[in-house]
N, C-alpha and C. Protein backbone atom coordinates (compact mmCIF):
# COMPACT_ATOMS: atom_id res chain seq x y z
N UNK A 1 -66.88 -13.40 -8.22
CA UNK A 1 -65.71 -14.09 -8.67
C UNK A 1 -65.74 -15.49 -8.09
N UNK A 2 -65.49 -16.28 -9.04
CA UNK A 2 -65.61 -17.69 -8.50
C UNK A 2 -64.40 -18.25 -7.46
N UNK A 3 -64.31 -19.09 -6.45
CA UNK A 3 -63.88 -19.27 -5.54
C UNK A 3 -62.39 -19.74 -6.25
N UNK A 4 -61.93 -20.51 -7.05
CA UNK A 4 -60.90 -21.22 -7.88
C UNK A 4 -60.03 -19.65 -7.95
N UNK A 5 -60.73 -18.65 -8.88
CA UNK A 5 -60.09 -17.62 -8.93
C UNK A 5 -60.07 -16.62 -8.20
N UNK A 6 -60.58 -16.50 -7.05
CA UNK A 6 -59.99 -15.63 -6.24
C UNK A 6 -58.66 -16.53 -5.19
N UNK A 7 -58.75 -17.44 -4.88
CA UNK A 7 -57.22 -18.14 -4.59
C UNK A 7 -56.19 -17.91 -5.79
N UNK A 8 -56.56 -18.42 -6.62
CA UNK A 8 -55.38 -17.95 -8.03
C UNK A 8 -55.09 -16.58 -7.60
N UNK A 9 -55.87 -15.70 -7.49
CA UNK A 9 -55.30 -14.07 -7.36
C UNK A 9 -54.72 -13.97 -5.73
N UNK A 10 -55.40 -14.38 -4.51
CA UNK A 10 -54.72 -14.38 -3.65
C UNK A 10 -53.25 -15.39 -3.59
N UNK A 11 -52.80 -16.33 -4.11
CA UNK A 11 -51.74 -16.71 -4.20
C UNK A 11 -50.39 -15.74 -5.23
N UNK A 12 -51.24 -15.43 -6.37
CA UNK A 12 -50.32 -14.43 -7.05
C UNK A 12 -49.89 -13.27 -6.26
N UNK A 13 -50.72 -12.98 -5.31
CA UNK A 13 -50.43 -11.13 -4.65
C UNK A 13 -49.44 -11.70 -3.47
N UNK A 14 -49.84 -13.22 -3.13
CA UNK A 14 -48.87 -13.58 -1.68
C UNK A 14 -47.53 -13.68 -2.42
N UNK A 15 -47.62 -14.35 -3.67
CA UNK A 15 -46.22 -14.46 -4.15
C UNK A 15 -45.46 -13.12 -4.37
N UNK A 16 -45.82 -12.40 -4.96
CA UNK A 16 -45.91 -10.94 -5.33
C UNK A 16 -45.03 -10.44 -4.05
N UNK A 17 -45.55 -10.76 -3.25
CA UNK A 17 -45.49 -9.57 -2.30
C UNK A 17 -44.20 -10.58 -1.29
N UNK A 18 -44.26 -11.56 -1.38
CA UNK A 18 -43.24 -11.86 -0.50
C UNK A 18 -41.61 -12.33 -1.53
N UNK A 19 -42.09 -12.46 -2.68
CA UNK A 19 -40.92 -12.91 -3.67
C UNK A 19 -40.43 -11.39 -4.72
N UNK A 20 -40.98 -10.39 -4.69
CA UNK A 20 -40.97 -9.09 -5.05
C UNK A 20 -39.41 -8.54 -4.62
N UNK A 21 -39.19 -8.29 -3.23
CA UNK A 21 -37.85 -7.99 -2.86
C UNK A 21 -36.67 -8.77 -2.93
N UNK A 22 -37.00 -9.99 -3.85
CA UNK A 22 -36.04 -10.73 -3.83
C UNK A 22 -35.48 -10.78 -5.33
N UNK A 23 -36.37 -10.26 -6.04
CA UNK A 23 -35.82 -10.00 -7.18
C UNK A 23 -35.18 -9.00 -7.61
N UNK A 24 -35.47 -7.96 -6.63
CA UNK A 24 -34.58 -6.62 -7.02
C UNK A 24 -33.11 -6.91 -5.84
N UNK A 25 -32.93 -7.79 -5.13
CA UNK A 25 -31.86 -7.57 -4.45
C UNK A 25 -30.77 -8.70 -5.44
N UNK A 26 -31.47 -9.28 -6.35
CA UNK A 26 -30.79 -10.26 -7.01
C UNK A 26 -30.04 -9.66 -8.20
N UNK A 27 -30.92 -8.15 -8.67
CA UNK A 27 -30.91 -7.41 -9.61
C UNK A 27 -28.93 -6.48 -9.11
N UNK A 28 -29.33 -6.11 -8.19
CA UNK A 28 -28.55 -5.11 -7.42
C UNK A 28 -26.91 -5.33 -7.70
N UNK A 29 -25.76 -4.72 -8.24
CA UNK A 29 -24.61 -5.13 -8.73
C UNK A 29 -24.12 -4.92 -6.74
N UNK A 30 -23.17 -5.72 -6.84
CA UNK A 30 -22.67 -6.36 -5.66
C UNK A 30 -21.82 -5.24 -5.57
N UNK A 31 -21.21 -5.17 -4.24
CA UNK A 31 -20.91 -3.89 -3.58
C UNK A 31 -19.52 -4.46 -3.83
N UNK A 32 -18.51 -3.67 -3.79
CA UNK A 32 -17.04 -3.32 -3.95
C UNK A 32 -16.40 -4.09 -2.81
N UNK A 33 -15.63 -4.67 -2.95
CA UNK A 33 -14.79 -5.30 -1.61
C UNK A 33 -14.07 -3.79 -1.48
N UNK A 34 -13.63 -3.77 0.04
CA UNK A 34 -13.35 -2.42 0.90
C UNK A 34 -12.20 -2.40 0.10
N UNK A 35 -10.85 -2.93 -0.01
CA UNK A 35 -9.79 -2.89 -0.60
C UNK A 35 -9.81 -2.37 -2.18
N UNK A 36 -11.19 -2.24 -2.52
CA UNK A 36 -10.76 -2.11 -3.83
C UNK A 36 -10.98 0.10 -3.90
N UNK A 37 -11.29 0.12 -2.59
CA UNK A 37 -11.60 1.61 -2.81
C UNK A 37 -10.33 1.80 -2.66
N UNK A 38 -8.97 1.68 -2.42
CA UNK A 38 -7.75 2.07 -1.98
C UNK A 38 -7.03 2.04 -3.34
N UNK A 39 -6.44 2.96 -3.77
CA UNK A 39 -4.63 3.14 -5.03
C UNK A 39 -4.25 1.87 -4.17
N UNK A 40 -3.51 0.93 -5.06
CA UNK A 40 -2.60 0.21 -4.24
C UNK A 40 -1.36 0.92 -3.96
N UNK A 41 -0.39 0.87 -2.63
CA UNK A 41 0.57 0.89 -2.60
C UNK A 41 1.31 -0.22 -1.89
N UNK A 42 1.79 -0.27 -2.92
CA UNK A 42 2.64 -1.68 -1.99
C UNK A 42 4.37 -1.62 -2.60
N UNK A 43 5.52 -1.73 -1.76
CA UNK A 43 6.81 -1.55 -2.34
C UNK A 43 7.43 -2.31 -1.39
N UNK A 44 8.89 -2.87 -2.15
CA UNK A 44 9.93 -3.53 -1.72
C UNK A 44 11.16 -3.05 -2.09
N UNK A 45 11.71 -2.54 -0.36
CA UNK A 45 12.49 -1.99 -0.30
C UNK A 45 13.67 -2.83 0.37
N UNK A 46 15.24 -2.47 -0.90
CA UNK A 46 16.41 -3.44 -0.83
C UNK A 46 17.43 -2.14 -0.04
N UNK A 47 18.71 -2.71 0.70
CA UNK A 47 19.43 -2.15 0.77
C UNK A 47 20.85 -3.14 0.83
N UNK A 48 22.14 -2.23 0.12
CA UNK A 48 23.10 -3.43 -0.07
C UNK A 48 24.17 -2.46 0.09
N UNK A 49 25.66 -3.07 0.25
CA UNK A 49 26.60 -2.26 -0.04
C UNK A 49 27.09 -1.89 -1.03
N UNK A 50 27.60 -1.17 -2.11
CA UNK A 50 28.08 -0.92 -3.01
C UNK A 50 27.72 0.20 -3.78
N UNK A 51 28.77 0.52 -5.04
CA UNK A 51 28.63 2.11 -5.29
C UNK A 51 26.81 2.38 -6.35
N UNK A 52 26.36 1.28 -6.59
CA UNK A 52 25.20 1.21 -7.20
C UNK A 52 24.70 -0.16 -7.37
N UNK A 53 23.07 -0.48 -7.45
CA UNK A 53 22.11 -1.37 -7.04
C UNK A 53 22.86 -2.59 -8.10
N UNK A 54 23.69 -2.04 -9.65
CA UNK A 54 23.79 -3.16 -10.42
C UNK A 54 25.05 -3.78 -9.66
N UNK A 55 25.82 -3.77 -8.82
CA UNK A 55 27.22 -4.37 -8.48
C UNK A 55 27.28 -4.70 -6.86
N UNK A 56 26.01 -3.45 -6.04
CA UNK A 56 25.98 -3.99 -4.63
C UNK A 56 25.69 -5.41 -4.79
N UNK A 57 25.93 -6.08 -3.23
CA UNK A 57 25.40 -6.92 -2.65
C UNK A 57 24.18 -6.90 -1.56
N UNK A 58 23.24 -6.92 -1.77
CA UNK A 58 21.38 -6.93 -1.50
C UNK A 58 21.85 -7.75 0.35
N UNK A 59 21.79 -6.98 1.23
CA UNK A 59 22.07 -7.68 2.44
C UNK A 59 20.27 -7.78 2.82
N UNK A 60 19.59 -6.81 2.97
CA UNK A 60 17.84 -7.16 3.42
C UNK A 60 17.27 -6.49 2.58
N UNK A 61 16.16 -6.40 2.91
CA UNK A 61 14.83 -6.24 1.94
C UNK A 61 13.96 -6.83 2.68
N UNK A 62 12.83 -5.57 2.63
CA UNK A 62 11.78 -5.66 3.57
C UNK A 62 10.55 -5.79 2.36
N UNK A 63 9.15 -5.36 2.70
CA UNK A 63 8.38 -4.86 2.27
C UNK A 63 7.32 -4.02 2.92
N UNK A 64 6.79 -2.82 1.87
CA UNK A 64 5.93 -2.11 2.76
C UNK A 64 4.41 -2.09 2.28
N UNK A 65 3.28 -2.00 3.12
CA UNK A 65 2.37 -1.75 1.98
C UNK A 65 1.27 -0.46 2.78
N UNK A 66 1.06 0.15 2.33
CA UNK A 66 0.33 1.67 2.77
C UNK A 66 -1.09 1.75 2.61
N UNK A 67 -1.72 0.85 1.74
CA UNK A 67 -3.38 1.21 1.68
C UNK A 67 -4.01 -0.57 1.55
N UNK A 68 -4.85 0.00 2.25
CA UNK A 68 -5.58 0.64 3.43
C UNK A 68 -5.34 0.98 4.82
N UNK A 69 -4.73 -0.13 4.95
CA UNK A 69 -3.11 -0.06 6.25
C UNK A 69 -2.15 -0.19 5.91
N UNK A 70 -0.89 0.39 7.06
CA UNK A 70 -0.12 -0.06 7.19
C UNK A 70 0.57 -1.10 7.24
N UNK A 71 1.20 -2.09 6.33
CA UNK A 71 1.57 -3.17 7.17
C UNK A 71 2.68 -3.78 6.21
N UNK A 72 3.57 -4.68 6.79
CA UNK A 72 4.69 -5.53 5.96
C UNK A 72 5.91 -5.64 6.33
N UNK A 73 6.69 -6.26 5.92
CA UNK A 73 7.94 -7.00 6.93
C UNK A 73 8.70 -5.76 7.57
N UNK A 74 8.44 -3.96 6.92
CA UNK A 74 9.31 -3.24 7.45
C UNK A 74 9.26 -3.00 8.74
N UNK A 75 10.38 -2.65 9.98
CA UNK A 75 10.19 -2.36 11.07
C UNK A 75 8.98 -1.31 11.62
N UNK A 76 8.90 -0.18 10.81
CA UNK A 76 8.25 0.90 11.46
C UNK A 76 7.10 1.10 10.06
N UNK A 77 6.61 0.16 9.89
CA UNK A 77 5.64 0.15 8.52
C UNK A 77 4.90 1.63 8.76
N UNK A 78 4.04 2.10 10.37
CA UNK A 78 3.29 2.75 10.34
C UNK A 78 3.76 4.30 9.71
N UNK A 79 4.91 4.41 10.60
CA UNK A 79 5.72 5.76 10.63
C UNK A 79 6.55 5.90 9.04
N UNK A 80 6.47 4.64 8.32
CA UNK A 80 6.99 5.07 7.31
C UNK A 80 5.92 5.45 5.72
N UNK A 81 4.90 5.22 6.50
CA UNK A 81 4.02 5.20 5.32
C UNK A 81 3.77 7.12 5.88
N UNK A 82 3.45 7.10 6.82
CA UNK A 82 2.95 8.01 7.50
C UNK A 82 3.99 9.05 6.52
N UNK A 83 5.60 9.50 6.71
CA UNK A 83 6.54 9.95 5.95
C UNK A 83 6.01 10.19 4.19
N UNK A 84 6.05 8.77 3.80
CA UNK A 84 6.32 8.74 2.20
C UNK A 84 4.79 9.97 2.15
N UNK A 85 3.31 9.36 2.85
CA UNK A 85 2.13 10.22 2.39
C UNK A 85 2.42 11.57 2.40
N UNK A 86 3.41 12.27 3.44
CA UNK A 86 3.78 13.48 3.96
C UNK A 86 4.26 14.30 2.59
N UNK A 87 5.54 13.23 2.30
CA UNK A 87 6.19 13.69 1.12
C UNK A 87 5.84 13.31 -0.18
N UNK A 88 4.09 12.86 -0.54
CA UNK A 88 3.55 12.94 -1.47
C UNK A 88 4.32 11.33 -2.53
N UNK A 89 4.82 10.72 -1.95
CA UNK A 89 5.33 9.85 -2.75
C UNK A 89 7.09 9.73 -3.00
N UNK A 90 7.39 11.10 -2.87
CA UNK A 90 8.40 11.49 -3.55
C UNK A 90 9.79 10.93 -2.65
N UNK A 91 10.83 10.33 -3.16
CA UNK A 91 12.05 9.94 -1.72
C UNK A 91 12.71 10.77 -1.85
N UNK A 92 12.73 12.20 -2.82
CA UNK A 92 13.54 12.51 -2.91
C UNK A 92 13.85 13.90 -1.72
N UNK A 93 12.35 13.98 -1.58
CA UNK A 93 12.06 14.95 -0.88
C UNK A 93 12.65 14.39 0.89
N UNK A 94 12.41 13.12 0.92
CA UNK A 94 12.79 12.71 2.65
C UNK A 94 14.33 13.46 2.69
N UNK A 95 14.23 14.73 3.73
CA UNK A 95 15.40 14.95 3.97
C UNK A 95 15.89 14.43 5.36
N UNK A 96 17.33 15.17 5.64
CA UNK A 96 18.09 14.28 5.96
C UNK A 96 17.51 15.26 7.90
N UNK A 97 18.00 14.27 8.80
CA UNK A 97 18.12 14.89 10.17
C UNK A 97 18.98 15.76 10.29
N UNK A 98 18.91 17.11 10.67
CA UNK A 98 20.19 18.22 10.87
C UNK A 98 21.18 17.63 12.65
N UNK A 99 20.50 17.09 13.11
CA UNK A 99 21.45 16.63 14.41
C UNK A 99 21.74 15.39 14.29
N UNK A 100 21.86 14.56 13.12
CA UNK A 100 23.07 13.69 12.88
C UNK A 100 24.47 13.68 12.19
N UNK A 101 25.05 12.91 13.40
CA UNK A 101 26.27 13.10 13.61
C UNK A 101 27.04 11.86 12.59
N UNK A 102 27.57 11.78 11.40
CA UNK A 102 28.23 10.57 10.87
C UNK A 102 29.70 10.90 10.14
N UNK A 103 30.49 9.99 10.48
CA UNK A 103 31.74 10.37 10.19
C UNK A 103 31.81 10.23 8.51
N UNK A 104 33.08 10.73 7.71
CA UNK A 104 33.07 11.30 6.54
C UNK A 104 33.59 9.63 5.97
N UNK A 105 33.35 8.65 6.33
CA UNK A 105 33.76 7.38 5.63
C UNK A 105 32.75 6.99 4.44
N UNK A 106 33.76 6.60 3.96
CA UNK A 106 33.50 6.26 2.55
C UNK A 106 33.37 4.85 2.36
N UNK A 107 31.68 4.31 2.82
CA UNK A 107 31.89 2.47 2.39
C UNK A 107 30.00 2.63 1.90
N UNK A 108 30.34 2.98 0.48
CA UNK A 108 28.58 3.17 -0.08
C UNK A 108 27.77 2.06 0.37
N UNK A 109 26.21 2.56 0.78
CA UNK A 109 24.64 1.63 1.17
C UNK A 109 24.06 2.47 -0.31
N UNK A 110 23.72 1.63 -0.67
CA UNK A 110 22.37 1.65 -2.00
C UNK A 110 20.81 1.00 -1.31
N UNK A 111 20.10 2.49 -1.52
CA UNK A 111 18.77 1.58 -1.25
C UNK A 111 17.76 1.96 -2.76
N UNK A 112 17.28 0.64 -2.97
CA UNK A 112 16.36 0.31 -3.97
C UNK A 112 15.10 0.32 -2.93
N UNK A 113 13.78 0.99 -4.13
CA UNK A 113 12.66 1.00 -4.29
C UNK A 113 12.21 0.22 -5.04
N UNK A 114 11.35 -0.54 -5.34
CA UNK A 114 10.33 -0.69 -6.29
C UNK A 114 8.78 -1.47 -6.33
N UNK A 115 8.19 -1.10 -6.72
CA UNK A 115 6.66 -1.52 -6.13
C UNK A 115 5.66 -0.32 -7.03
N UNK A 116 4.73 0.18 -6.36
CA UNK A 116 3.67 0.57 -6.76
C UNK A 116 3.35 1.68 -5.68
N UNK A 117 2.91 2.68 -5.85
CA UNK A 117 2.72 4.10 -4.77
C UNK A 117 1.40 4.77 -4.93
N UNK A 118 0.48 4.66 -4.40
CA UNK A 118 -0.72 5.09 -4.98
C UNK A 118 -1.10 4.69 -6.43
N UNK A 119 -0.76 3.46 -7.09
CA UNK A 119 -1.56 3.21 -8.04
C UNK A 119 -0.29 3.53 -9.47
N UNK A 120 0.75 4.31 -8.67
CA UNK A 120 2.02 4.54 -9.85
C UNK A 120 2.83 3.74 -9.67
N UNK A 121 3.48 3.28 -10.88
CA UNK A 121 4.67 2.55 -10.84
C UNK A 121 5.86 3.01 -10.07
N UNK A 122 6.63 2.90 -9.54
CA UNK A 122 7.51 3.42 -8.84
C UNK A 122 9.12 2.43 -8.77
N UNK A 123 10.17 3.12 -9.45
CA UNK A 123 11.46 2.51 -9.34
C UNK A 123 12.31 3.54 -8.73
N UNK A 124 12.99 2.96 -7.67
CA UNK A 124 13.84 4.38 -7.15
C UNK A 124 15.21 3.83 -6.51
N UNK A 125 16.26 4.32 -6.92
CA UNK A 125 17.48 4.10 -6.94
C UNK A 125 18.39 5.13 -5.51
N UNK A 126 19.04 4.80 -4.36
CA UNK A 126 19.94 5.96 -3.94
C UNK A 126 21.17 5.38 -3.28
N UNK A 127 22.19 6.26 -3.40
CA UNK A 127 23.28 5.84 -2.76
C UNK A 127 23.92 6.63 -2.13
N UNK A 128 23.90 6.32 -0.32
CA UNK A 128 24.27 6.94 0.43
C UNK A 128 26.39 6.85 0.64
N UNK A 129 26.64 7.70 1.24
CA UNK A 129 28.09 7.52 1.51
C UNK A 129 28.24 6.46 2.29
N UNK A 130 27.66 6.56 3.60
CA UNK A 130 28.19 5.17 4.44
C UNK A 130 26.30 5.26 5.16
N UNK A 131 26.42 3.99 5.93
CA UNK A 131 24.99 3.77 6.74
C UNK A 131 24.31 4.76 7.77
N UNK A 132 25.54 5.30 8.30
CA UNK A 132 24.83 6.21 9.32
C UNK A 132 24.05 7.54 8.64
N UNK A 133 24.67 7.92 6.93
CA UNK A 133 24.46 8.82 6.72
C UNK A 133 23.00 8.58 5.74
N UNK A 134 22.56 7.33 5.62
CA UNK A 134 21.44 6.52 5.08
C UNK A 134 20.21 6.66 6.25
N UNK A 135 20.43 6.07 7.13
CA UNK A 135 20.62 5.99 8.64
C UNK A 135 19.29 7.59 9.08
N UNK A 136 19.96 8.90 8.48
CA UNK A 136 19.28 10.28 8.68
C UNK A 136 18.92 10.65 8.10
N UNK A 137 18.62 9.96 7.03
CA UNK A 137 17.37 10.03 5.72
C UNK A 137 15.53 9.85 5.90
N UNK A 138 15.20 10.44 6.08
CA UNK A 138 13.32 9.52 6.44
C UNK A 138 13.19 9.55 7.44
N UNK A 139 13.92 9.38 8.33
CA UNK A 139 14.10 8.47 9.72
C UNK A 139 13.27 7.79 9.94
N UNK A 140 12.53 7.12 9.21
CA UNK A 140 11.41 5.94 9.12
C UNK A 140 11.43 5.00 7.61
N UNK A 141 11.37 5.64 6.65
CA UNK A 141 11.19 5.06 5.98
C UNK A 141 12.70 4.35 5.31
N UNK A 142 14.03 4.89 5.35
CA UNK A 142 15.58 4.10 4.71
C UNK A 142 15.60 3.37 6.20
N UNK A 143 15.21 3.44 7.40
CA UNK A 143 15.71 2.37 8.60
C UNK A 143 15.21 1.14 8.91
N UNK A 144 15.77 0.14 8.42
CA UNK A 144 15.17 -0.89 8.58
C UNK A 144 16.72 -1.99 8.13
């Protein structure tokens, strides 16, 4: 083999061999940002006085968000995500504390839901008698 072409072939096998793995990593579909393996949950939760959400007055509103962490303006973000996962999503299920004590007054708290819960839409409406009795609901997730 003449000298011209055996460099031609040793340059093709160097290229080959060092530009080879660079074409299949170019090939390769790009990996998932971590967040995208998570349902979103993310919700904003209102609470106001009055006998329902259309006539209360909205005193705070937090927000919560549950996947991948915990985290968002609510006080006890951890312990309340921790709750809602317990009870599968559901508020209806957060029952109440049996050793709270609240007197029988009558001045309605409305707390609004709404956001997203594992990937579901989620709107949720409740109206407690007075705060303390809001207050022994969740005990993580209505306190804030």
């Amino acid at each position: 083999m003449p000298t011209t072409a055996r460099w031609a072939a040793t340059l093709t096998l160097t290229a080959a061999t060092l530009c080879g793995p660079l074409t299949g990593a170019a090939l390769a579909a790009p990996e998932p940002a971590p967040s995208a393996l998570y349902a979103p949950s993310s919700l904003v939760l209102t609470v106001g006085h009055g006998d329902s959400a259309a006539v209360a007055t909205v005193e705070r509103a937090v927000t919560l968000s549950c996947a991948p962490i915990a985290s968002g303006t609510h006080p006890a973000s951890v312990r309340a995500c921790a709750e809602l996962r317990a009870s599968g999503g559901d508020f209806d299920a957060l029952t109440d504390r049996r050793d709270a004590l609240c007197t029988r007054e009558y001045d309605p708290v409305v707390i609004t839901v709404d956001g997203v819960w594992q990937g579901r839409r989620v709107s949720y409406e409740r109206t407690f008698s007075n705060e303390c009795v809001k207050n022994s609901y969740g005990t993580a997730v209505f306190t804030f």
